[in-house]
C-alpha atoms as a PDB file:
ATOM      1  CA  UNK A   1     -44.315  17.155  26.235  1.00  0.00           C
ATOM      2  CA  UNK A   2     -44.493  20.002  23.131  1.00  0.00           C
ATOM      3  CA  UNK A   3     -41.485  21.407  24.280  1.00  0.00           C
ATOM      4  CA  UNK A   4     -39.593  17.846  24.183  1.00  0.00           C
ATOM      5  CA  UNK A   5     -40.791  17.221  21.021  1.00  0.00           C
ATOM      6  CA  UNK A   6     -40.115  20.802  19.390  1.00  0.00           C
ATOM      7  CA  UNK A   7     -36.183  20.285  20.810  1.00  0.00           C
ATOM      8  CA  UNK A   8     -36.184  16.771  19.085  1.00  0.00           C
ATOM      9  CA  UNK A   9     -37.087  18.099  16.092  1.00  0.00           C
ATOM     10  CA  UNK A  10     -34.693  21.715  15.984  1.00  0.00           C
ATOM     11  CA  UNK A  11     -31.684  18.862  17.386  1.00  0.00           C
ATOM     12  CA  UNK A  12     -32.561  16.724  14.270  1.00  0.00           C
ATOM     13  CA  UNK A  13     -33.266  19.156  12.059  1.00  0.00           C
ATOM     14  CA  UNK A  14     -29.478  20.949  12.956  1.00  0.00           C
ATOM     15  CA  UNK A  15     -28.005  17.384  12.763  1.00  0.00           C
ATOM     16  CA  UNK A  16     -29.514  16.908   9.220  1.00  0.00           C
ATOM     17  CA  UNK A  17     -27.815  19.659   7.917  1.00  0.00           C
ATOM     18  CA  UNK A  18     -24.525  19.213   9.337  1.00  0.00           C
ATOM     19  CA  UNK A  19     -24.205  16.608   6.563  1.00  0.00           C
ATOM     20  CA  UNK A  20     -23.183  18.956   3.369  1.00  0.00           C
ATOM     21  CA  UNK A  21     -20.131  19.775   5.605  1.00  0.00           C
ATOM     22  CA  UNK A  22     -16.741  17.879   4.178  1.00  0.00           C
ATOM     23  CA  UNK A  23     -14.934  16.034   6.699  1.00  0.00           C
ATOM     24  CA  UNK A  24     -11.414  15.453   7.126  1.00  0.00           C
ATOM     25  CA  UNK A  25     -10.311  11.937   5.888  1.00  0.00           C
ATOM     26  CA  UNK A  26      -6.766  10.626   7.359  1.00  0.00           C
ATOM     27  CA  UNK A  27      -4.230   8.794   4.606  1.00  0.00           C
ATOM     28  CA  UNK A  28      -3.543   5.185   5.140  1.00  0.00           C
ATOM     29  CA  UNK A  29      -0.213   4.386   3.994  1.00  0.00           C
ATOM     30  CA  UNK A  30       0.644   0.624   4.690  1.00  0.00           C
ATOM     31  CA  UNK A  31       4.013  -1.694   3.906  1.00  0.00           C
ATOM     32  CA  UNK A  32       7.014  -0.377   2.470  1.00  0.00           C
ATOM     33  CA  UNK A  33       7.258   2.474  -0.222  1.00  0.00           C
ATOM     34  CA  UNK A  34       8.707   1.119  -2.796  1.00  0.00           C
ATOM     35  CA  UNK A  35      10.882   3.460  -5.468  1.00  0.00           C
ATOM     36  CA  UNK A  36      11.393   2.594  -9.011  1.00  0.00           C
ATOM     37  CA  UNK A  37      14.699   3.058  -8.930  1.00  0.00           C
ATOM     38  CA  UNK A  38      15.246   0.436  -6.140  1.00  0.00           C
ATOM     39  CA  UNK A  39      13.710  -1.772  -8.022  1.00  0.00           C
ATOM     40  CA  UNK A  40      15.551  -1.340 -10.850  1.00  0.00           C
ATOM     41  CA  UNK A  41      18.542  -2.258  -9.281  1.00  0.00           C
ATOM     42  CA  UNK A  42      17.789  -5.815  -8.631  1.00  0.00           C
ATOM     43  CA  UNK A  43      19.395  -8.206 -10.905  1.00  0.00           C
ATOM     44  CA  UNK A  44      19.754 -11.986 -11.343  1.00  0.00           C
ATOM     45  CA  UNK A  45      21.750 -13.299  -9.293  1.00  0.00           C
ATOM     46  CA  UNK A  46      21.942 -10.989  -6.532  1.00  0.00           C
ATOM     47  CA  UNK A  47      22.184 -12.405  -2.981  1.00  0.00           C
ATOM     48  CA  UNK A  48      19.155 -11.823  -0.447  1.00  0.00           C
ATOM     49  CA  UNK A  49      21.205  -9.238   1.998  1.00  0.00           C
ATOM     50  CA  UNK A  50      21.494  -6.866  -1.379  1.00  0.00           C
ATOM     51  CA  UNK A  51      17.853  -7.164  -1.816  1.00  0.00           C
ATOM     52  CA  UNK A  52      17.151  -6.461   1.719  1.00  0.00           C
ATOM     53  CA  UNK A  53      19.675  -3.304   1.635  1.00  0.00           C
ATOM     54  CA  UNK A  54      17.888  -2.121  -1.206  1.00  0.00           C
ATOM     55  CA  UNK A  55      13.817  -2.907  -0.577  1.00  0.00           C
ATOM     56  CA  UNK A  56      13.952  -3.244   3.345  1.00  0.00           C
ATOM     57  CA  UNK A  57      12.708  -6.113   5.252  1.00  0.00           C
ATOM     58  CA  UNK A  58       9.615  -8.096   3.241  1.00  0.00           C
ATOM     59  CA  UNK A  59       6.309  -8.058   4.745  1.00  0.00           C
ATOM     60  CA  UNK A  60       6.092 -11.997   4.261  1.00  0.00           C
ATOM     61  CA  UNK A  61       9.446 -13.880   3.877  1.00  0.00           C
ATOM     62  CA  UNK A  62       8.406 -17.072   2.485  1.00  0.00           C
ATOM     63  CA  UNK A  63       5.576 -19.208   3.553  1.00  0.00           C
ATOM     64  CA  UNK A  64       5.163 -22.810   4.220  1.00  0.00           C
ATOM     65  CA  UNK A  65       4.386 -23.571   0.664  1.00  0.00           C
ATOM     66  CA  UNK A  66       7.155 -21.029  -0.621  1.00  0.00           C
ATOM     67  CA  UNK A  67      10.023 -20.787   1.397  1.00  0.00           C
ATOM     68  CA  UNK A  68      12.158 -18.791  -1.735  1.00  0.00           C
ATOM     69  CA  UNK A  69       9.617 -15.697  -2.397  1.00  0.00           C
ATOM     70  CA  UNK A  70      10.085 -12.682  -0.740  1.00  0.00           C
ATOM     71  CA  UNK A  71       6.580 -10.445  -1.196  1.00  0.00           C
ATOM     72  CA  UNK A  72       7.130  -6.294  -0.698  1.00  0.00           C
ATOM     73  CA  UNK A  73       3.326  -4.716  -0.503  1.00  0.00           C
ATOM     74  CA  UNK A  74       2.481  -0.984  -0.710  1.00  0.00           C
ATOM     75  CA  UNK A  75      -0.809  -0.075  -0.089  1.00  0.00           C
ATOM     76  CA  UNK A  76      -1.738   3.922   0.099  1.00  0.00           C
ATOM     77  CA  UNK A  77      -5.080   5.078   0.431  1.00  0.00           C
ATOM     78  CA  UNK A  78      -5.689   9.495   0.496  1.00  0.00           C
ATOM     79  CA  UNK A  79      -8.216  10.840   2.510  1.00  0.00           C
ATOM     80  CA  UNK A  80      -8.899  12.021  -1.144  1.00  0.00           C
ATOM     81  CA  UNK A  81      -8.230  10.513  -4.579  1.00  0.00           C
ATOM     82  CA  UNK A  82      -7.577   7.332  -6.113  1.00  0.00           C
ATOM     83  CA  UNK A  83      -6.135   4.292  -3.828  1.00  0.00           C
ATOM     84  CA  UNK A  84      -2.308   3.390  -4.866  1.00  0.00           C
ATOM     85  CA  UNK A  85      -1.796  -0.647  -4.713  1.00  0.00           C
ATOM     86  CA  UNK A  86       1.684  -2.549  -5.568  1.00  0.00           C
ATOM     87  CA  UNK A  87       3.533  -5.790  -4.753  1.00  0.00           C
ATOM     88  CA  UNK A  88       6.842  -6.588  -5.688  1.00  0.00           C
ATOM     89  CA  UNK A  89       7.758 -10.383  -5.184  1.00  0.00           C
ATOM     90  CA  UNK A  90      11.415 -11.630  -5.324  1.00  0.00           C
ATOM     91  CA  UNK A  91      11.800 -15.154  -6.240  1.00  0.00           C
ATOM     92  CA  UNK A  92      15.594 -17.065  -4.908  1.00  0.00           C
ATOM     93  CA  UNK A  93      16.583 -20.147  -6.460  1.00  0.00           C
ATOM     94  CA  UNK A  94      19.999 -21.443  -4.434  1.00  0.00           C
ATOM     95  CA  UNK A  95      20.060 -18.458  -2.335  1.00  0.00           C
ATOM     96  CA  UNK A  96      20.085 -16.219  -5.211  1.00  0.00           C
ATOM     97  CA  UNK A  97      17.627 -13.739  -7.119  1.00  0.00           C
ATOM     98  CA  UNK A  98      15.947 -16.144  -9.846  1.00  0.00           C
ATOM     99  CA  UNK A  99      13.325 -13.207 -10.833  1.00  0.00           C
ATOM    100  CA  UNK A 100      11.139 -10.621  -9.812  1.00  0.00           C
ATOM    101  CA  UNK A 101       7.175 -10.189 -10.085  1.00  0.00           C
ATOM    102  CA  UNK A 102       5.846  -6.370 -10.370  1.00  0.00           C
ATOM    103  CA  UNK A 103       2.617  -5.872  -9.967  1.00  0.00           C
ATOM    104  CA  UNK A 104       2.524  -2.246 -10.962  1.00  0.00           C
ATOM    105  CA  UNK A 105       6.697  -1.723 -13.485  1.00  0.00           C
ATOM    106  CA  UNK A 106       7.169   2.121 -14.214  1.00  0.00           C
ATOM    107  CA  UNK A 107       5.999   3.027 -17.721  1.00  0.00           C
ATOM    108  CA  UNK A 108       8.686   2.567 -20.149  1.00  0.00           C
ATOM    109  CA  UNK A 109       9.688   5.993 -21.771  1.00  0.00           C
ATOM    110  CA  UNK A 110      10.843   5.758 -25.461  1.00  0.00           C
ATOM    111  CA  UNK A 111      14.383   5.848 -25.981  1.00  0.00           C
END
């Protein structure tokens, strides 16, 4: 019975200080990657198969309440460091780009 209990206690003891050791966390990345300069490039007016060729495919194309929003979500998480969120939403009005909702614009550099 002293033995059983001394092995509890040296297996405990060695579990306890397996703790300080740093782990290895995997990266999430989730939705599409969406680039500035993509982006950028939408305009007004442009048709949904020019959005698509430039964004990809949206991760929800329209709903039940809005059939003419298009939502692009990025979601990256590091094993390490700060967690990178951003949703781009393309609104069509008549089949057409009527405006665009960025949840995260590039910083505008002084001209």
């Amino acid at each position: 019975m002293l033995k059983i209990l001394i092995s509890i206690a040296t297996v405990a003891s060695l579990l306890s200080a397996c703790g300080g050791i740093p782990t290895y966390r995997l990266d999430v990345q989730q939705g599409n990657a969406i680039e500035d300069s993509r982006v950028a490039q939408i305009r007004e007016g442009m048709a949904p198969e020019q959005v698509e060729f430039l964004l990809g495919s949206p991760q929800v194309r329209g709903t039940f309440i809005r059939e003419d929003r298009w939502d692009y979500v990025y979601y990256f998480q590091p094993g390490r460091g700060p967690t990178e969120k951003r949703r781009v939403s393309v609104f069509f009005e008549g089949g057409r780009v009527a405006r665009i909702e960025d949840t995260n614009p590039p910083a505008k550099t002084g001209d």
